[in-house]
Protein backbone atom coordinates (compact mmCIF):
# COMPACT_ATOMS: atom_id res chain seq x y z
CA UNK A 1 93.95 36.49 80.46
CA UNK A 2 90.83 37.98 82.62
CA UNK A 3 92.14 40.55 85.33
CA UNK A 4 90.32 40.57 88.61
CA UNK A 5 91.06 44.08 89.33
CA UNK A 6 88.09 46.92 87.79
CA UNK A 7 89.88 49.81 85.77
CA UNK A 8 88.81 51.41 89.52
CA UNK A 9 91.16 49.56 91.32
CA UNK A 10 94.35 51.54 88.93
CA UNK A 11 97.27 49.88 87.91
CA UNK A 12 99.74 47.71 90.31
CA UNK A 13 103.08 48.94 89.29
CA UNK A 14 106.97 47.50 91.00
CA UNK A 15 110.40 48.46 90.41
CA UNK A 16 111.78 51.91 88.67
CA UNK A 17 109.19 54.70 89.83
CA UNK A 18 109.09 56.37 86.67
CA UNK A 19 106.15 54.69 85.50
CA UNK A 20 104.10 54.72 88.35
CA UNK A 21 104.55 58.51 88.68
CA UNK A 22 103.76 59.24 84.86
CA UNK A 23 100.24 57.61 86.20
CA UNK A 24 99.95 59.93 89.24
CA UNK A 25 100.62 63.02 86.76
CA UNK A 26 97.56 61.43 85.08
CA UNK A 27 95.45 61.11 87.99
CA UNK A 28 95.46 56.91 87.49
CA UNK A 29 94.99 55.09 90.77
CA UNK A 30 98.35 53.84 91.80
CA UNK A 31 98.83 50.62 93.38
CA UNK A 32 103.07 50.79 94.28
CA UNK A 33 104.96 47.39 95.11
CA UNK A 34 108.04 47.46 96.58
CA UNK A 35 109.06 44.07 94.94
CA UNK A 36 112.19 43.36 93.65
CA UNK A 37 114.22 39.89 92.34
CA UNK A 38 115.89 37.19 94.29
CA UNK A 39 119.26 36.90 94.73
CA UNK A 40 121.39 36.31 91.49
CA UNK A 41 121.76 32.62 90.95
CA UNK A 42 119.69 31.52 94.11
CA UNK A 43 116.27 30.46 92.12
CA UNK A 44 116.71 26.75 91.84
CA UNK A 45 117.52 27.02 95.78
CA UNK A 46 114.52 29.08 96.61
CA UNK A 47 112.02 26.82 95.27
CA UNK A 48 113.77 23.85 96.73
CA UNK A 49 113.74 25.27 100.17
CA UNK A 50 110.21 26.51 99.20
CA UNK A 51 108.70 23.23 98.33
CA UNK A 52 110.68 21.37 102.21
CA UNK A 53 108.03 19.86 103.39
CA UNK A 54 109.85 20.44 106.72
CA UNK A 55 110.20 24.06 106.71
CA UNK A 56 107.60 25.75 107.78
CA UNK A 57 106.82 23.10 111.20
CA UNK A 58 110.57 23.52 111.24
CA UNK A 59 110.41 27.63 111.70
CA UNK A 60 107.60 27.68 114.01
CA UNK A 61 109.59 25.76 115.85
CA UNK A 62 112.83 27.53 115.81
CA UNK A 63 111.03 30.61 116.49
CA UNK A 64 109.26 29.15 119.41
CA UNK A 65 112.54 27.69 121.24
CA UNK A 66 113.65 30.93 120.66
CA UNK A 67 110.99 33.35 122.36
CA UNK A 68 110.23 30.93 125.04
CA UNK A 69 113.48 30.83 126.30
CA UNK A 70 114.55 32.62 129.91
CA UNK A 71 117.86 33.45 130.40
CA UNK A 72 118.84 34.27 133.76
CA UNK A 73 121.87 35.61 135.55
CA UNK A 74 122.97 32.94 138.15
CA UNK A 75 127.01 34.05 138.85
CA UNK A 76 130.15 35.76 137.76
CA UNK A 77 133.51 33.44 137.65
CA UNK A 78 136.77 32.90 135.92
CA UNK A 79 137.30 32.12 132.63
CA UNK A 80 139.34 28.99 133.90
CA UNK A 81 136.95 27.76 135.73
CA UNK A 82 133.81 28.27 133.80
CA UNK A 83 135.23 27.05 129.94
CA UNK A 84 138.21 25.03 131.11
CA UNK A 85 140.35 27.47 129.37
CA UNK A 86 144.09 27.15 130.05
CA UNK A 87 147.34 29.40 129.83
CA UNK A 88 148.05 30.26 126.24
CA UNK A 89 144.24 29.01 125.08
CA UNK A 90 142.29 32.52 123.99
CA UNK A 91 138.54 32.93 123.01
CA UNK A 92 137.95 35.68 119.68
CA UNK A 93 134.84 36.77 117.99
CA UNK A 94 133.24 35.46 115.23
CA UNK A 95 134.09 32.81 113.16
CA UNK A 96 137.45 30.55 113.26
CA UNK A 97 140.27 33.11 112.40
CA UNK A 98 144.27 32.45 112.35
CA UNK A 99 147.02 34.91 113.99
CA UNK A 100 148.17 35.26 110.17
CA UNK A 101 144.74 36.36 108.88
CA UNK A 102 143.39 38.74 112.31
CA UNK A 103 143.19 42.10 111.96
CA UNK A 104 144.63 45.25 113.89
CA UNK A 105 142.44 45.58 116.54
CA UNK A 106 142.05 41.51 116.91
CA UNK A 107 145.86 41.48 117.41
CA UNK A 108 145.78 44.59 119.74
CA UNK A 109 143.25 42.37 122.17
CA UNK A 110 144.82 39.34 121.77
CA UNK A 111 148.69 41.25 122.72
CA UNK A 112 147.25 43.12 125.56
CA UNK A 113 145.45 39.31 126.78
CA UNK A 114 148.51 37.98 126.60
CA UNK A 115 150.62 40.17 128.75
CA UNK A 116 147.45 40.13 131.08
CA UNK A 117 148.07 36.41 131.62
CA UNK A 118 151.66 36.60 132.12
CA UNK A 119 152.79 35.21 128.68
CA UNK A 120 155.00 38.43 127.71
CA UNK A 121 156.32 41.19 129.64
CA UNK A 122 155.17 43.65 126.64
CA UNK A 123 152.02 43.39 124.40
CA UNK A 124 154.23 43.88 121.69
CA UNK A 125 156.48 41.15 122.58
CA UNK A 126 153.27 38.97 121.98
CA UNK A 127 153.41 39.17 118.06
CA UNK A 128 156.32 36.69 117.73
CA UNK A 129 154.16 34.51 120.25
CA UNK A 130 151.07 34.57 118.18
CA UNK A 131 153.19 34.04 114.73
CA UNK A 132 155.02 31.01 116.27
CA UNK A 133 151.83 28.98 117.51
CA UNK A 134 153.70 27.06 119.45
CA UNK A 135 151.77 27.26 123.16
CA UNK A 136 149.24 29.62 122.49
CA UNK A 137 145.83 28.68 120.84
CA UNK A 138 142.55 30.78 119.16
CA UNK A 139 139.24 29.11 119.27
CA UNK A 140 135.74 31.01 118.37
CA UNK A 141 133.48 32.25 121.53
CA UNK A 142 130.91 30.66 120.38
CA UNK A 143 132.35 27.16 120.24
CA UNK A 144 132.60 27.39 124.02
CA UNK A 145 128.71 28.95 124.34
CA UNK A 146 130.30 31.99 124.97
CA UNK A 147 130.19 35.49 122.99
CA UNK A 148 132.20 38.64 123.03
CA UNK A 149 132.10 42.34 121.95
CA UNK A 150 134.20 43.36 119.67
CA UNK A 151 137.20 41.65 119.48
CA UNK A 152 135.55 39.70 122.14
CA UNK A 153 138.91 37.95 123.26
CA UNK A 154 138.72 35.97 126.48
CA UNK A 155 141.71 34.52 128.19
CA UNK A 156 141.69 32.24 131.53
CA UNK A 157 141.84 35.22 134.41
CA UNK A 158 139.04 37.43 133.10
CA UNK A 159 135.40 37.04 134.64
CA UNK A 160 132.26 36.44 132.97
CA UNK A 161 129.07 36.51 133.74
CA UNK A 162 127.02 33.27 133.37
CA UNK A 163 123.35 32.81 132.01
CA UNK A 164 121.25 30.03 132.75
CA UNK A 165 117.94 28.76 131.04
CA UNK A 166 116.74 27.03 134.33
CA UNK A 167 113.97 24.35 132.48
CA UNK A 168 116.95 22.49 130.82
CA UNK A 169 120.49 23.88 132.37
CA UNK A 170 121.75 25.18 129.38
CA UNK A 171 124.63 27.60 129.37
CA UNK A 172 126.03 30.94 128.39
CA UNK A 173 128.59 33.10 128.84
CA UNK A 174 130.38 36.78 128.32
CA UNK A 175 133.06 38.96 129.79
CA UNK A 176 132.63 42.01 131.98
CA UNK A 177 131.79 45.32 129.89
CA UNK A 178 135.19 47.76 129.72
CA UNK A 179 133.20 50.88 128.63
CA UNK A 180 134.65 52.53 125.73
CA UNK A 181 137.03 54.70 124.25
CA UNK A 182 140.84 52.82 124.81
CA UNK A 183 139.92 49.49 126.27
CA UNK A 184 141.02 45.91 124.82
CA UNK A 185 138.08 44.81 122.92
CA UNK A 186 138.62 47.65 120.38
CA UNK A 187 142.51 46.31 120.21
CA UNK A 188 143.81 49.07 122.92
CA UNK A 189 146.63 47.37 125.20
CA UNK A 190 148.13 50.58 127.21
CA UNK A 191 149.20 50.20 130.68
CA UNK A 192 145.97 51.46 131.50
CA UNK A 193 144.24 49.07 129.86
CA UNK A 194 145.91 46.27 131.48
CA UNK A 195 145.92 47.97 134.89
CA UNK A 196 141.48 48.15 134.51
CA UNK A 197 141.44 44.97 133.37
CA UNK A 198 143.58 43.87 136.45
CA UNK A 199 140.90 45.68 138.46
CA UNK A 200 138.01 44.15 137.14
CA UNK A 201 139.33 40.04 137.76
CA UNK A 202 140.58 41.26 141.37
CA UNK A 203 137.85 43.54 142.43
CA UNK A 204 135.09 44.04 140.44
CA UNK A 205 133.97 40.35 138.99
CA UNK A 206 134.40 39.03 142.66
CA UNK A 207 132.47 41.26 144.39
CA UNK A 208 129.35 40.96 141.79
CA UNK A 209 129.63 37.21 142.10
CA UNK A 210 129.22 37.50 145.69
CA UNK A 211 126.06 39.97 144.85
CA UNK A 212 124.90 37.84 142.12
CA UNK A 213 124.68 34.73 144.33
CA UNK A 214 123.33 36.69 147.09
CA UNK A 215 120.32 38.20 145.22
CA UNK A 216 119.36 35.14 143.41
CA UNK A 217 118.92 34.50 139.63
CA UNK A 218 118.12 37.71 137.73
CA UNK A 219 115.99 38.18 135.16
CA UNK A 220 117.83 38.91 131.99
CA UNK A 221 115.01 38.51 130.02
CA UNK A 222 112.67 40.22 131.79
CA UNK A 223 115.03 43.46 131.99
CA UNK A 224 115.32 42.90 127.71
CA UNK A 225 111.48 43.55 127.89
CA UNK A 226 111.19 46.52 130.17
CA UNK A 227 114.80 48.30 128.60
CA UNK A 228 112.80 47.94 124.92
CA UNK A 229 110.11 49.90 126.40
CA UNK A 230 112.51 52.76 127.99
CA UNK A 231 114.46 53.67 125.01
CA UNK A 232 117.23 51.06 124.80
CA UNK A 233 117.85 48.92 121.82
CA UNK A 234 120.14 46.54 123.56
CA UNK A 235 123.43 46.80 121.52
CA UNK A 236 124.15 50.77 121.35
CA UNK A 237 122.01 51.56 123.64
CA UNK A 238 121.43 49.89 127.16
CA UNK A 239 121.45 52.88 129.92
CA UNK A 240 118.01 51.67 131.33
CA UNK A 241 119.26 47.87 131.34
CA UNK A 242 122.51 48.75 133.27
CA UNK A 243 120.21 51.15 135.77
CA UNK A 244 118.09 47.88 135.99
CA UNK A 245 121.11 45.73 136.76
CA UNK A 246 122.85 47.76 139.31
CA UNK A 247 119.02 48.29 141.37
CA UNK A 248 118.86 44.81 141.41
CA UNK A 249 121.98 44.03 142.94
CA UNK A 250 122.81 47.49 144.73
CA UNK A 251 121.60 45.25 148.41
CA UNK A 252 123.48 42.68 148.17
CA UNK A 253 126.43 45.05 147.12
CA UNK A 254 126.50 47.51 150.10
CA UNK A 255 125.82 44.08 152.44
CA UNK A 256 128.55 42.41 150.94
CA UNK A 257 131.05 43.06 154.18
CA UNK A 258 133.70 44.38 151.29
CA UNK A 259 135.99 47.29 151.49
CA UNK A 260 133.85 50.40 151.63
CA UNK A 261 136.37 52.12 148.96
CA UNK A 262 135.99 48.79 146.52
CA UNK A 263 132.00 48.85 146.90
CA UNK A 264 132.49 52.65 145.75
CA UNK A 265 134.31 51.92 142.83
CA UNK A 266 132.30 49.25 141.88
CA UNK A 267 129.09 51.44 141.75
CA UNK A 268 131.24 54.13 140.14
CA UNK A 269 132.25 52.17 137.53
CA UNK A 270 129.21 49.90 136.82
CA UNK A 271 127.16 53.23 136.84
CA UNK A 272 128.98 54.99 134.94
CA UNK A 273 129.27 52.66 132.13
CA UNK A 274 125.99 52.88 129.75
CA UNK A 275 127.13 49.91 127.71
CA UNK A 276 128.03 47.32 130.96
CA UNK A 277 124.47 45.98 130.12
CA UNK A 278 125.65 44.67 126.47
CA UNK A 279 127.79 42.16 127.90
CA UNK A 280 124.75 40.22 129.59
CA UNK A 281 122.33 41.29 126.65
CA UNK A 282 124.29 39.33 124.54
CA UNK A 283 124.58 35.59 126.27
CA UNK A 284 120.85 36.10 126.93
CA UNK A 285 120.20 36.34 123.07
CA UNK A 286 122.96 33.81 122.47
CA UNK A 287 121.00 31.09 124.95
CA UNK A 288 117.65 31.59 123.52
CA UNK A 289 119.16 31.36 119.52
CA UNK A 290 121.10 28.56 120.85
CA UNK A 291 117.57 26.55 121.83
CA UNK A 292 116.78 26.29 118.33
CA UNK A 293 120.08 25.22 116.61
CA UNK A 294 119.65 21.43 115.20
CA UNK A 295 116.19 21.77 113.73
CA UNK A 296 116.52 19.95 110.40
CA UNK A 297 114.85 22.20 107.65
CA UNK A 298 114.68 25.44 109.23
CA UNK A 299 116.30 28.51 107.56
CA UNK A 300 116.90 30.32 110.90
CA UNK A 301 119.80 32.31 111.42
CA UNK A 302 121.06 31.21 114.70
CA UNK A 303 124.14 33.32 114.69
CA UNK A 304 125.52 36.72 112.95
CA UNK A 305 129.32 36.88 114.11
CA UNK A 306 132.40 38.89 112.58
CA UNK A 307 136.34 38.65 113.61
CA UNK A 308 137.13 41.72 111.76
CA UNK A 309 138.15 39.94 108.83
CA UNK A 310 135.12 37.73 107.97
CA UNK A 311 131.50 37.90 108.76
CA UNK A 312 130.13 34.17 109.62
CA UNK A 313 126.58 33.05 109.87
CA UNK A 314 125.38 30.09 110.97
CA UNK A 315 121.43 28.47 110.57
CA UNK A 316 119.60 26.15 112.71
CA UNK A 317 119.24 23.62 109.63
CA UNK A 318 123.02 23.73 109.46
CA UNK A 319 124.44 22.53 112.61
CA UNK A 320 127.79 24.33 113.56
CA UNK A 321 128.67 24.70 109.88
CA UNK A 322 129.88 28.41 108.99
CA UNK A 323 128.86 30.76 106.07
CA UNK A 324 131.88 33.30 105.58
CA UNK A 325 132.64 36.73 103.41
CA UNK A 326 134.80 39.29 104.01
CA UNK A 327 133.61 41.73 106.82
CA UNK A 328 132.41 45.20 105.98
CA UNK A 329 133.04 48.45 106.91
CA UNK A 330 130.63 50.41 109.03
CA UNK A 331 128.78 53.70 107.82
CA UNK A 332 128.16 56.71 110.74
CA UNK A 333 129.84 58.74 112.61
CA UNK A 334 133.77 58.88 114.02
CA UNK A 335 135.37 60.43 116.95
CA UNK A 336 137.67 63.08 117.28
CA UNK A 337 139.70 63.21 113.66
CA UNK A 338 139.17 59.85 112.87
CA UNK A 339 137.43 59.11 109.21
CA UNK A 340 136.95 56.02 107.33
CA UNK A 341 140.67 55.17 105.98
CA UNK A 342 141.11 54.87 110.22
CA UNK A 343 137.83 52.32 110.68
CA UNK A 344 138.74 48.47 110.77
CA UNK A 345 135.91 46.00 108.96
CA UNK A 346 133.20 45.57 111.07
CA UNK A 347 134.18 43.14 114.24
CA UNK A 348 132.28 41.33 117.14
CA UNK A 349 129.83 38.94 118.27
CA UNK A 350 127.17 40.99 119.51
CA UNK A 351 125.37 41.08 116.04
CA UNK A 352 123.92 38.32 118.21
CA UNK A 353 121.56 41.36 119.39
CA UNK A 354 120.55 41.64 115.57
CA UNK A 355 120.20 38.15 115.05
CA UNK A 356 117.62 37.42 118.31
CA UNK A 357 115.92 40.91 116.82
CA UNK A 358 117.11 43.54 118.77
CA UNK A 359 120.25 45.85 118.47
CA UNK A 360 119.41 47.19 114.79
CA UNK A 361 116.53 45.42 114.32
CA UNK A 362 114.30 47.40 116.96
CA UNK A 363 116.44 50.81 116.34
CA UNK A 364 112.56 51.95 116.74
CA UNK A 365 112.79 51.16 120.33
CA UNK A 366 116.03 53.49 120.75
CA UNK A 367 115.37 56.66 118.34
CA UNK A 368 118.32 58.56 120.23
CA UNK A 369 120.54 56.26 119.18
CA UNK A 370 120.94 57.90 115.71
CA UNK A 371 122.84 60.34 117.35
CA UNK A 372 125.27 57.64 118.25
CA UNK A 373 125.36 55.50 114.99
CA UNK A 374 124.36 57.94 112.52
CA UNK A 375 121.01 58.31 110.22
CA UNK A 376 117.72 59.77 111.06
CA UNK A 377 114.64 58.76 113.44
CA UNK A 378 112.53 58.40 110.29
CA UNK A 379 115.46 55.85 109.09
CA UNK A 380 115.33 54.24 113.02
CA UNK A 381 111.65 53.70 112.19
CA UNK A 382 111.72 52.11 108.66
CA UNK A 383 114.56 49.99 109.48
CA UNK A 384 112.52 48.16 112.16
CA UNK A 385 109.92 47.75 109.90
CA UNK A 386 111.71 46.71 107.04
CA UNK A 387 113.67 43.90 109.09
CA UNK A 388 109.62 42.56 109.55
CA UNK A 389 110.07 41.37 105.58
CA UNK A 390 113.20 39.25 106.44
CA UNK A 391 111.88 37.42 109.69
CA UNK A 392 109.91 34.62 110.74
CA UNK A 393 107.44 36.15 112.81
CA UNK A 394 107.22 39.30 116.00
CA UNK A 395 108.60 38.53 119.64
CA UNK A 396 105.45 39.19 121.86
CA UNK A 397 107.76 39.63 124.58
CA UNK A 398 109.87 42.58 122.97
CA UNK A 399 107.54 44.82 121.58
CA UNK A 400 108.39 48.26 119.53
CA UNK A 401 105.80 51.26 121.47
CA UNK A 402 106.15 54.22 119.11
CA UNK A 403 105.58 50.92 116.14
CA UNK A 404 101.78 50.06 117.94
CA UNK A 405 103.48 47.56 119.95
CA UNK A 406 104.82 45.39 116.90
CA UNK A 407 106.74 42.40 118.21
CA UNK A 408 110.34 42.86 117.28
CA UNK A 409 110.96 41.00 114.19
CA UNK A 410 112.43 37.79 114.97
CA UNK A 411 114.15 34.74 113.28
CA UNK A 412 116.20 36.04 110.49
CA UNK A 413 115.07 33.86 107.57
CA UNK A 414 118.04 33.06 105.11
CA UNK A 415 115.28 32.46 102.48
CA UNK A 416 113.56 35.38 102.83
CA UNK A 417 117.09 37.28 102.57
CA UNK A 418 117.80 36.26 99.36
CA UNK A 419 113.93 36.56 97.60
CA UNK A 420 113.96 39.89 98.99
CA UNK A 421 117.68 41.05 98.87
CA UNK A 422 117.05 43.11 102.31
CA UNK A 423 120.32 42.27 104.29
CA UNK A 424 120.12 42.85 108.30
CA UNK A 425 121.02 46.05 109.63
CA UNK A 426 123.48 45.82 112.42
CA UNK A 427 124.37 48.88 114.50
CA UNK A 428 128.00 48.97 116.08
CA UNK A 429 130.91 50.42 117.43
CA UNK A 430 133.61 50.74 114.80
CA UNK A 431 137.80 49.72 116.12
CA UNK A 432 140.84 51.59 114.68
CA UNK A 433 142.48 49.88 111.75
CA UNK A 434 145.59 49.49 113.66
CA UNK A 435 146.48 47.56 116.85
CA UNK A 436 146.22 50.05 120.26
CA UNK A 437 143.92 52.63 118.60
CA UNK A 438 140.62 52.09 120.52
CA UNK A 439 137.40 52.95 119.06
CA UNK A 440 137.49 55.35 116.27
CA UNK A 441 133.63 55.66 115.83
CA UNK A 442 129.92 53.89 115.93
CA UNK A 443 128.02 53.00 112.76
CA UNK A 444 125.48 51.02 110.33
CA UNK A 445 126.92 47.99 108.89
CA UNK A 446 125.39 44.86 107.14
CA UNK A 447 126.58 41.22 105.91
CA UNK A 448 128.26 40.78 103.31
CA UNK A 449 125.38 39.28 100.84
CA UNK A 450 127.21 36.60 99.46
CA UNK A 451 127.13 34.12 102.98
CA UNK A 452 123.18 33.76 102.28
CA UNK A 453 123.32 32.23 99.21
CA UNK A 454 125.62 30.06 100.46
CA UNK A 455 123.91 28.96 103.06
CA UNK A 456 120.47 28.78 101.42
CA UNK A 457 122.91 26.27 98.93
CA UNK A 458 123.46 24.36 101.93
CA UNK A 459 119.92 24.05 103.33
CA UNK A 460 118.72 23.11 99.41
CA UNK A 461 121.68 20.77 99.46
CA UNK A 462 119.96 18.75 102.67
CA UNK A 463 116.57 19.13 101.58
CA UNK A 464 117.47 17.46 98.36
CA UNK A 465 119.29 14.69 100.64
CA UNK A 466 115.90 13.83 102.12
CA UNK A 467 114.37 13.39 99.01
C-alpha cells in the first residue's frame, strides 16, 4: 500500500495515548485522533442509515424547520381551556409512565395536583386515588404539545403560557415557573406549596394574560438570541431572559387597572425568580423541534424527555414512537446535607433545551453556571464543542461569543451518537428520592446509551422498508 503522507508529516495515531506519547519522547511528529468505535452491535445499522438515500435532504431539512421557526408568546390561560384537560386528567414529563411505575418526586407532584384540584382533602390521601385508576388519568406533556419541568405535572386549574409560530398556527404550551427549593415540580406538596400555587392560577397567570395580550406577541425567540449572548444558557441559567420578559411586559403590568398590592407581588415574584424564563424557553424549543417531526429518513432527535424513571427519545424519522431506558442519576453538586443516596434519577422535559441545542449544549454561553451544576469553565467550553461532533449543523441564530461566534450545535443526530459514542450532556436540577423533599441539588446527567441504538434500529428498520 503507498501512503500519501511524507515521513514529515509524522505518524497519525487514535485510541490509548501511550503510543503516541512514546513518539513525542522521540521527537516524531504527532498527528492525535480522537476516534473511537461505534456503538456495540450498531454496524449493520450505521451503514444502512449511511447508504438512505433520503438522509441527508432529509436532515437539511429537519434542521431547517427547526432554526427557521419563531415562537412567540401570544397569552397565558387555563389548563382547561387551552388542552381540554378535565378533573382527574393530569399531564407528567417524559415519556408514558403508570402510577405503579412513577417515582417519589412524580408522586409528590401528582398528590399535591390533586388536592390542588379538589380531588382529596390531603396529598397523601391521593395515593389510594392514583393506585385505584378509577377517575383519574396520566398522559405525557408532550402528547398534548405541551412540556414541563421536572415532574412537569399539569392539572386543569394551573396556567400556562402559550407559544405561537404565527406562519402556520402551530402550538405550544408550559406552566408558570415556581422557583425552586420546595415547590411541586420537584414532588414538594406542603401547605405552602399548594397555597403559591393557589396564588399563581388566581393572581399571577391572570394578570400576565391581561399584560401578554396587551403588549402584543413577544418574541421568544428573539430573547433566546440576545440571553445566549448575556450569559444565560437557557435551562440553568436564564436571569437575563426573565429581566427581558418582565421589561417587556412591565407597561402593560402597571396599566393593567389591577390591585396595586397584586401588581407588587407579581413583579416581586416574577423578578425574583431567575429560572421563571425556563418555562417559556422550553415550548419555544419544543415548537421549533416540533416543525421537523414526520420527515421520513431523518435521524433527528426531536425530543429528549425523562419521568424520573425512564429517559425517552423520540426522532423525526420516527413519528411519535418512543425510545426508552432507565433514567440516570445526575453528577454535581447538592444542597444543604443532601448527597447522592437522597437524588432521584434524572426527571423532566426541559432536556428539550438540550435537544434544540441549548441548556448543556451551549454551557459555553453560561460559564457561571458551573458553579450551579458542578465542573469547570474549561469543561463548560469543551462540552459545547464536543456536542458539535454529535449534531447536524450550528444555529446562526444562537451563537456561542467566547467560542468565535460558533452556532450552537443543533439537531442531535442519532447516527452520529452511536459512530461516535458521545452521549448529550444535559444540565439539571436534581428532586429528592422521596415524595415532599424538593430539590436536593443541580447536576450533569446524560441518556442512558442504550435508547440510540434502538432507535437507529428503527430508522434502519424503515430505510430497509423503502428498499
Amino acid at each position: 500500500m503507498t501512503s500519501t503522507h511524507r515521513p514529515s508529516d509524522g505518524v497519525v495515531t487514535s485510541g490509548v495515548g501511550l503510543f503516541a506519547d512514546a513518539l513525542d519522547a522521540q521527537a516524531v511528529g504527532v498527528n492525535r485522533v480522537d476516534w473511537r468505535p461505534p456503538m456495540e452491535g450498531t454496524e449493520d445499522d450505521l451503514v444502512t442509515v449511511a447508504t438512505d438515500p433520503l438522509r441527508l435532504d432529509a436532515n437539511r431539512r429537519a434542521v431547517d424547520a427547526m432554526t427557521s421557526t419563531q415562537a412567540m408568546v401570544v397569552d397565558v390561560a387555563p389548563a382547561s381551556e387551552l388542552l381540554g384537560l378535565e378533573r382527574g386528567q393530569f399531564l407528567h414529563a417524559g415519556p408514558p409512565l403508570k402510577w405503579e411505575n412513577a417515582s417519589g418526586p412524580m408522586r409528590g407532584a401528582l398528590q399535591g395536583a390533586a388536592a390542588l384540584e379538589g380531588l382529596v382533602d390531603d396529598p397523601e390521601d391521593a395515593v389510594a386515588l392514583f393506585e385505584s385508576g378509577d377517575s383519574v388519568s396520566l398522559e405525557p406533556c408532550h402528547h398534548r404539545s405541551a412540556v414541563g419541568p421536572m415532574a412537569g405535572v399539569v392539572s386543569p386549574s394551573m396556567w400556562m403560557w402559550v407559544l405561537e409560530d404565527q406562519t402556520d398556527g402551530r402550538r405550544t404550551y408550559c406552566t408558570l415557573n415556581e422557583g425552586l427549593g420546595k415547590v411541586l415540580r420537584y414532588g414538594a406538596y406542603s401547605p405552602e406549596v399548594l397555597q403559591r400555587l393557589r396564588w399563581m392560577s388566581d393572581v399571577l397567570g391572570p394578570l400576565l394574560g391581561q399584560a401578554v395580550r396587551a403588549t402584543g406577541p413577544i418574541d421568544a425567540t428573539g430573547i433566546l438570541t440576545q440571553m445566549l449572548q448575556m450569559g444565560d444558557e437557557a435551562h440553568n441559567r436564564n436571569r437575563a431572559g426573565t429581566l427581558m420578559l418582565l421589561r417587556d411586559i412591565a407597561p402593560a403590568l402597571a396599566q393593567s387597572g389591577a390591585d396595586a398590592k397584586d401588581i407588587a407581588e407579581v413583579f416581586s415574584f416574577v423578578g425574583g425568580n431567575d429560572h421563571f424564563f425556563l418555562n417559556i424557553a422550553m415550548p419555544a424549543c419544543k415548537l421549533a423541534l416540533d416543525a421537523a417531526r414526520g420527515i421520513e429518513g431523518s435521524t433527528m432527535v426531536v425530543a429528549m424527555a425523562r419521568n424520573g424513571t425512564e429517559f425517552g427519545i423520540q426522532t423525526a424519522g420516527t413519528g411519535d414512537q418512543w425510545f426508552t431506558g432507565p433514567a440516570q442519576v445526575a453528577e454535581g453538586l447538592y444542597l444543604g446535607d443532601y448527597g447522592p443516596d437522597d437524588a432521584n434519577p434524572d426527571i423532566g422535559d426541559s432536556a428539550i433545551t438540550e435537544t434544540a441545542g441549548i441548556g448543556g449544549f451551549a454551557m459555553a454561553t453560561a460559564p457561571a453556571i458551573v458553579r450551579f451544576v458542578g465542573g469547570s469553565v474549561p469543561d463548560a467550553l469543551a462540552t459545547s464543542r464536543r456536542m458539535r461532533e454529535i449534531t447536524i449543523g450550528e444555529n446562526p441564530r444562537w451563537s456561542i461569543p467566547v467560542l468565535d461566534f460558533m452556532g450552537t450545535p443543533t439537531g442531535i443526530d442519532v447516527s452520529r451518537v452511536c459512530r461516535t459514542g458521545i452521549l448529550p450532556q444535559i444540565n439539571t436540577g436534581m428532586a429528592g428520592r422521596v415524595a415532599g423533599v424538593g430539590q436536593v441539588g443541580a447536576g450533569l446527567v446524560t441518556p442512558p446509551a442504550n435508547i440510540f441504538p434502538a432507535a437507529l434500529s428503527a430508522l434502519a428498520e424503515r430505510t430497509r422498508s423503502r428498499r
